[in-house]
N, C-alpha and C. Protein backbone atom coordinates (compact mmCIF):
# COMPACT_ATOMS: atom_id res chain seq x y z
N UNK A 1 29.30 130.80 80.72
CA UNK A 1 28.81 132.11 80.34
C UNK A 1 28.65 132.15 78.82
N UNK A 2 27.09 132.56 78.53
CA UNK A 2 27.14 132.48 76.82
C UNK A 2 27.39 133.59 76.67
N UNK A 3 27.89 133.92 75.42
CA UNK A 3 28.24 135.51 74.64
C UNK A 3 27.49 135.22 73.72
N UNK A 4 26.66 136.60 73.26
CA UNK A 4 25.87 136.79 71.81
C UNK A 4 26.70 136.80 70.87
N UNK A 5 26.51 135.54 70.03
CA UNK A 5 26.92 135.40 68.68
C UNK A 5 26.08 135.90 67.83
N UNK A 6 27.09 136.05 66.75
CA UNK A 6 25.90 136.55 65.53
C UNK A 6 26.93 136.33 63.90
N UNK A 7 26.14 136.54 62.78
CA UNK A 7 26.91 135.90 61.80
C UNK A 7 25.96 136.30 60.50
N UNK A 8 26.83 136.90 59.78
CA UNK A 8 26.18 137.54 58.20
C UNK A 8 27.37 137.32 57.15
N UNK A 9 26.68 137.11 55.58
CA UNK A 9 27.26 136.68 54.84
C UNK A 9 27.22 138.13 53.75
N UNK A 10 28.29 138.94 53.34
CA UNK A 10 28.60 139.73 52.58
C UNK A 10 29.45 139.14 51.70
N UNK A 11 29.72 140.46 50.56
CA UNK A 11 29.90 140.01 49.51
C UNK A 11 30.71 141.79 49.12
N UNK A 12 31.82 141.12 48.18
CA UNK A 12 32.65 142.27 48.09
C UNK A 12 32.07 142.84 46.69
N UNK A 13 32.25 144.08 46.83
CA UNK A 13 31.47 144.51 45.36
C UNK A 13 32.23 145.46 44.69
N UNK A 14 33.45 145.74 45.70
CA UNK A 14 34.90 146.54 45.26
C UNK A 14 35.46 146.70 43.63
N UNK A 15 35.45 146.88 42.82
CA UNK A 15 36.43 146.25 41.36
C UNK A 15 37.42 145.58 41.97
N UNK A 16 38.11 146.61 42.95
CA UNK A 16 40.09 146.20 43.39
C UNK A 16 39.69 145.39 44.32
N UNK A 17 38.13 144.80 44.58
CA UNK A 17 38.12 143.65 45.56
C UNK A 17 38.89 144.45 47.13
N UNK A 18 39.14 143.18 48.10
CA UNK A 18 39.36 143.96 49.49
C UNK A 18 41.37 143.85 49.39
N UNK A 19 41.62 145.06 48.76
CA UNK A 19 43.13 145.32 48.85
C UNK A 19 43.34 145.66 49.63
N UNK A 20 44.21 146.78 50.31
CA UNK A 20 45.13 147.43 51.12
C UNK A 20 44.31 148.13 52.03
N UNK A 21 43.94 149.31 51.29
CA UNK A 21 43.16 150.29 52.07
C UNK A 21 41.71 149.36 52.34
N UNK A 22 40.75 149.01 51.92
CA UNK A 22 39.62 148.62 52.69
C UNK A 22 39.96 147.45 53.18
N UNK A 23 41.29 146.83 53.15
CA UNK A 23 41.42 145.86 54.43
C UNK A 23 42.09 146.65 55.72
N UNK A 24 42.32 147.51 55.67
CA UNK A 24 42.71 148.62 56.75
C UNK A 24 41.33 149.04 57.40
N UNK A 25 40.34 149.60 56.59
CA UNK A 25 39.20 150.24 56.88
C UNK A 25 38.63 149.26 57.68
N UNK A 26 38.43 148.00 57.23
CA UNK A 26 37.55 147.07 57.88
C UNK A 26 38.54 146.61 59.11
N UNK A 27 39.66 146.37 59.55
CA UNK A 27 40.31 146.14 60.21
C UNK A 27 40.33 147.03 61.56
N UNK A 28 40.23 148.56 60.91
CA UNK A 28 40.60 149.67 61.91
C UNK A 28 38.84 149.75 62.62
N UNK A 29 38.18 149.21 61.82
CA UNK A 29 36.47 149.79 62.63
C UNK A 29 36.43 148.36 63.23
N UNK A 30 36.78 146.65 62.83
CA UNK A 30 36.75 145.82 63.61
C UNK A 30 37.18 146.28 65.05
N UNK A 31 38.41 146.77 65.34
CA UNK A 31 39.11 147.35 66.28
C UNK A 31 38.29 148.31 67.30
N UNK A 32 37.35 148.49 66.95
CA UNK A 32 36.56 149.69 67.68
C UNK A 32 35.23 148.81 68.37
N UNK A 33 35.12 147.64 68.24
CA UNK A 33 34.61 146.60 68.62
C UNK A 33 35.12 146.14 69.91
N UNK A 34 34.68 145.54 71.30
CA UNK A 34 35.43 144.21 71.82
C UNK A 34 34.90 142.86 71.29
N UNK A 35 33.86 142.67 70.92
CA UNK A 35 33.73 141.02 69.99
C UNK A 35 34.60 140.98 69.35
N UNK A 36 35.32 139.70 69.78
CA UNK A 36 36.01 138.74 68.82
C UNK A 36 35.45 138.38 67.56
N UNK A 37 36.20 138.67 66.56
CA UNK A 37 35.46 139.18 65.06
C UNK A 37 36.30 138.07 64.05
N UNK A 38 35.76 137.32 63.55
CA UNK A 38 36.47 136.61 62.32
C UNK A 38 35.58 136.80 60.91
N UNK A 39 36.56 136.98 59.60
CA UNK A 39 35.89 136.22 58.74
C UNK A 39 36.41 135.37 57.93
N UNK A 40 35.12 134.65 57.19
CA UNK A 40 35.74 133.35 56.86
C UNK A 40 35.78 133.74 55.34
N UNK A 41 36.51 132.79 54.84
CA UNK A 41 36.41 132.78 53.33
C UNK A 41 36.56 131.24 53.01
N UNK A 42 35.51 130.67 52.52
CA UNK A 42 35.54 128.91 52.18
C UNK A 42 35.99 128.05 53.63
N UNK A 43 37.11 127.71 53.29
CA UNK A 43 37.85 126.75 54.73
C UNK A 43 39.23 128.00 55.13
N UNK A 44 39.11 128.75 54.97
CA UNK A 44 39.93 130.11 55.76
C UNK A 44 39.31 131.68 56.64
N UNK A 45 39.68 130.95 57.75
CA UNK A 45 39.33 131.57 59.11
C UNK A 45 40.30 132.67 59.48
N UNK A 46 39.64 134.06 59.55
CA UNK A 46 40.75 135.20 60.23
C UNK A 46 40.35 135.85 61.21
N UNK A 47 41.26 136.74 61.62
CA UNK A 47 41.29 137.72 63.08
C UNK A 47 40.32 139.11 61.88
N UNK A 48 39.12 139.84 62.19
CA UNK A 48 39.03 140.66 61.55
C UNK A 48 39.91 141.81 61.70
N UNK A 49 40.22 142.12 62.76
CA UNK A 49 40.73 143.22 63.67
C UNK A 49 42.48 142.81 62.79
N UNK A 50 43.17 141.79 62.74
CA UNK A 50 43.94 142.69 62.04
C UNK A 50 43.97 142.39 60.01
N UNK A 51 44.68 143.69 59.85
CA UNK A 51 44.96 144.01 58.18
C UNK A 51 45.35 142.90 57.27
N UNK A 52 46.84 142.96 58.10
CA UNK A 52 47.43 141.53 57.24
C UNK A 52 46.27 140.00 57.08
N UNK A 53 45.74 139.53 58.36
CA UNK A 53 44.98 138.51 58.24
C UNK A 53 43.55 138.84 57.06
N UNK A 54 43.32 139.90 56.90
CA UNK A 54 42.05 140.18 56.36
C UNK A 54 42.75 140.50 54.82
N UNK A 55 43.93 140.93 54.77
CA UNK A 55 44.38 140.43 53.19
C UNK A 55 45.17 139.34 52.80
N UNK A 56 45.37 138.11 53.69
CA UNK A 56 45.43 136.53 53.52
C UNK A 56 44.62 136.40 52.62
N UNK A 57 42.98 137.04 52.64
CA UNK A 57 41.96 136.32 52.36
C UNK A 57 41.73 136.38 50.51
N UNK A 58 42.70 136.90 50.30
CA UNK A 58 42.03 137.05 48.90
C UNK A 58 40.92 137.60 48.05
N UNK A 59 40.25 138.67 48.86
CA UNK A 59 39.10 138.80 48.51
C UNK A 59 38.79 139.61 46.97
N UNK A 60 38.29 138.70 46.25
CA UNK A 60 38.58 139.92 44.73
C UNK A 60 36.92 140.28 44.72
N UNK A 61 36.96 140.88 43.96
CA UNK A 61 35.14 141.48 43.50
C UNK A 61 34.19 140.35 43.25
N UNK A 62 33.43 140.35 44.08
CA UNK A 62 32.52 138.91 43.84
C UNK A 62 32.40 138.17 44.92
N UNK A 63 33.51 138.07 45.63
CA UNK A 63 33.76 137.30 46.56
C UNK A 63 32.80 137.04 47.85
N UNK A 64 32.57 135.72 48.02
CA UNK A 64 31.45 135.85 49.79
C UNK A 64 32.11 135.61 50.43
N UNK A 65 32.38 136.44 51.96
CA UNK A 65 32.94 136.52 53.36
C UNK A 65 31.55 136.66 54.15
N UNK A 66 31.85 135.13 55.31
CA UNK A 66 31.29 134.94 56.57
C UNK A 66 31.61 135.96 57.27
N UNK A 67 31.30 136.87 57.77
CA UNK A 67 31.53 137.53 58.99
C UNK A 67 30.65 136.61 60.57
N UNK A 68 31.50 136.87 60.79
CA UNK A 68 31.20 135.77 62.65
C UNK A 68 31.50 136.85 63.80
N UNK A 69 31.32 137.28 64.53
CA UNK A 69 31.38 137.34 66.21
C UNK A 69 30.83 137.23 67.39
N UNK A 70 31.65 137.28 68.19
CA UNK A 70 31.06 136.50 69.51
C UNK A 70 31.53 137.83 70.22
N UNK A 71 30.63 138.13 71.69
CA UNK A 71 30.38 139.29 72.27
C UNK A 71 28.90 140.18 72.77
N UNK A 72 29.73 140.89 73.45
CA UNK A 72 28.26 141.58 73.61
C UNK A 72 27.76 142.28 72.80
N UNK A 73 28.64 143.02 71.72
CA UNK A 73 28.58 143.91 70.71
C UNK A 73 28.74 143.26 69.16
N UNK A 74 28.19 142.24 69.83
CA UNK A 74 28.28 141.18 68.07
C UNK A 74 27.66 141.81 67.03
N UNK A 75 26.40 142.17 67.49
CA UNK A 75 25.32 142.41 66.71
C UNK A 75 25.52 143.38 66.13
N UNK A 76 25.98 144.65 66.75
CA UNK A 76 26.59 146.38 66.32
C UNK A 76 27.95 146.00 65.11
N UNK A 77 28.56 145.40 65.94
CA UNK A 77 30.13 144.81 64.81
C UNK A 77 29.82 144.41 62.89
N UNK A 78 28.35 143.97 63.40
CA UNK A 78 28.67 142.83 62.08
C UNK A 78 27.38 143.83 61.58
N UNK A 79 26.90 144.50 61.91
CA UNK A 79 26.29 145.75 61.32
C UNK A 79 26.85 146.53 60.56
N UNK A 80 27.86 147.10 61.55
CA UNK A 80 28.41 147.97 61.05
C UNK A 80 30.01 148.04 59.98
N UNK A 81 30.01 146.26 60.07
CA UNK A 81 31.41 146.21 58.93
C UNK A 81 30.74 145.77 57.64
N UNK A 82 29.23 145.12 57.97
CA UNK A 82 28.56 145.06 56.82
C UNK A 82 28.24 146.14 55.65
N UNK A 83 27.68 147.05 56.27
CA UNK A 83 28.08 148.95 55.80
C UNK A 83 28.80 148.95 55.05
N UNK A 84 29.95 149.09 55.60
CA UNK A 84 31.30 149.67 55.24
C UNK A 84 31.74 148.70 53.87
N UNK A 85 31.44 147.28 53.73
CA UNK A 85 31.57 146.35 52.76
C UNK A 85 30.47 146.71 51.81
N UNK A 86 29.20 147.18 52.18
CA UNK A 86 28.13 147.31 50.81
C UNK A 86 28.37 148.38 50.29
N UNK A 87 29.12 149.84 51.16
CA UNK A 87 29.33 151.43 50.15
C UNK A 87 30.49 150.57 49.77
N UNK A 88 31.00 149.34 49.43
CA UNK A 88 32.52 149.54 48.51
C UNK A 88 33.66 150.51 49.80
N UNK A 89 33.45 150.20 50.43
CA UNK A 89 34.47 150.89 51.19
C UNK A 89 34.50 152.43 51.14
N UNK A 90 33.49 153.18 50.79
CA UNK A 90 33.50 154.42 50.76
C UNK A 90 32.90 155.26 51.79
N UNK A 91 32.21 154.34 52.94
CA UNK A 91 31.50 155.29 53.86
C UNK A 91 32.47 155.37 55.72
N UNK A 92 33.92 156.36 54.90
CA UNK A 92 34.62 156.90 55.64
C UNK A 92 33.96 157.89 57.21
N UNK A 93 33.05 158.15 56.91
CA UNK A 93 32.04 158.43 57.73
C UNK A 93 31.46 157.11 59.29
N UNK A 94 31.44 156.21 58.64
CA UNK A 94 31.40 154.91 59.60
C UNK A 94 32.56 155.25 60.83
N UNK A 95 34.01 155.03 59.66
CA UNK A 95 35.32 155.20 60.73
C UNK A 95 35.17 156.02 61.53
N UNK A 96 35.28 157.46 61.04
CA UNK A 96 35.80 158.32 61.90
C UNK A 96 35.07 159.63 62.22
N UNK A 97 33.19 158.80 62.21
CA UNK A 97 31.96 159.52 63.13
C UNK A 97 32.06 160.88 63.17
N UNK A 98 32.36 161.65 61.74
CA UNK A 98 31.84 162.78 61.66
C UNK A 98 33.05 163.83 61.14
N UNK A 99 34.46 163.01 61.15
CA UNK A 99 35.87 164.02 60.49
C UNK A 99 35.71 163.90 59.46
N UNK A 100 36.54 164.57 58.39
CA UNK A 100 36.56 164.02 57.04
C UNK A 100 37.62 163.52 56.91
N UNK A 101 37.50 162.02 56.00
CA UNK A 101 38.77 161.49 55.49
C UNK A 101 38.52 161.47 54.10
């Protein structure tokens, strides 16, 4: 059985790079996904879905992350964490579809 893969290359444009909170953000909307979601950084491979693995990565301002998943909803996933990585982590709107945070 094949699953739709799919795969885009972003780039952090943060100052504070991907710290605490937008490794939460990107973590908590991975989560809202069922594709299995990784990204890469050089020769380091993570779970997107969780926090801690997505701040292994080191990501400072500048930085390029592979985003990868496999699924039926690959294509929507890596859309929509792409977003959330180009506002700088500011389009709280993505998360939580219409509350305010």
């Amino acid at each position: 059985m094949d699953m739709p893969i799919a795969q885009r290359t972003v780039v952090i444009n943060n100052p504070q790079g991907l710290h605490a909170r937008p490794a939460e953000m990107f973590a908590r909307l991975a989560l809202k996904f069922d594709s299995e979601i990784e990204v890469i950084r050089e020769s380091l491979r993570v779970d997107a879905k969780s926090i801690l693995h997505v701040l292994t990565l080191g990501a400072a301002q500048g930085t390029e992350l592979v985003l990868h998943a496999r699924g039926a909803d690959a294509e929507a996933a890596l859309e929509a964490l792409s977003r959330l990585v180009d506002s700088d982590f500011t389009a709280d709107e993505t998360l939580s579809q219409g509350s305010q945070g």
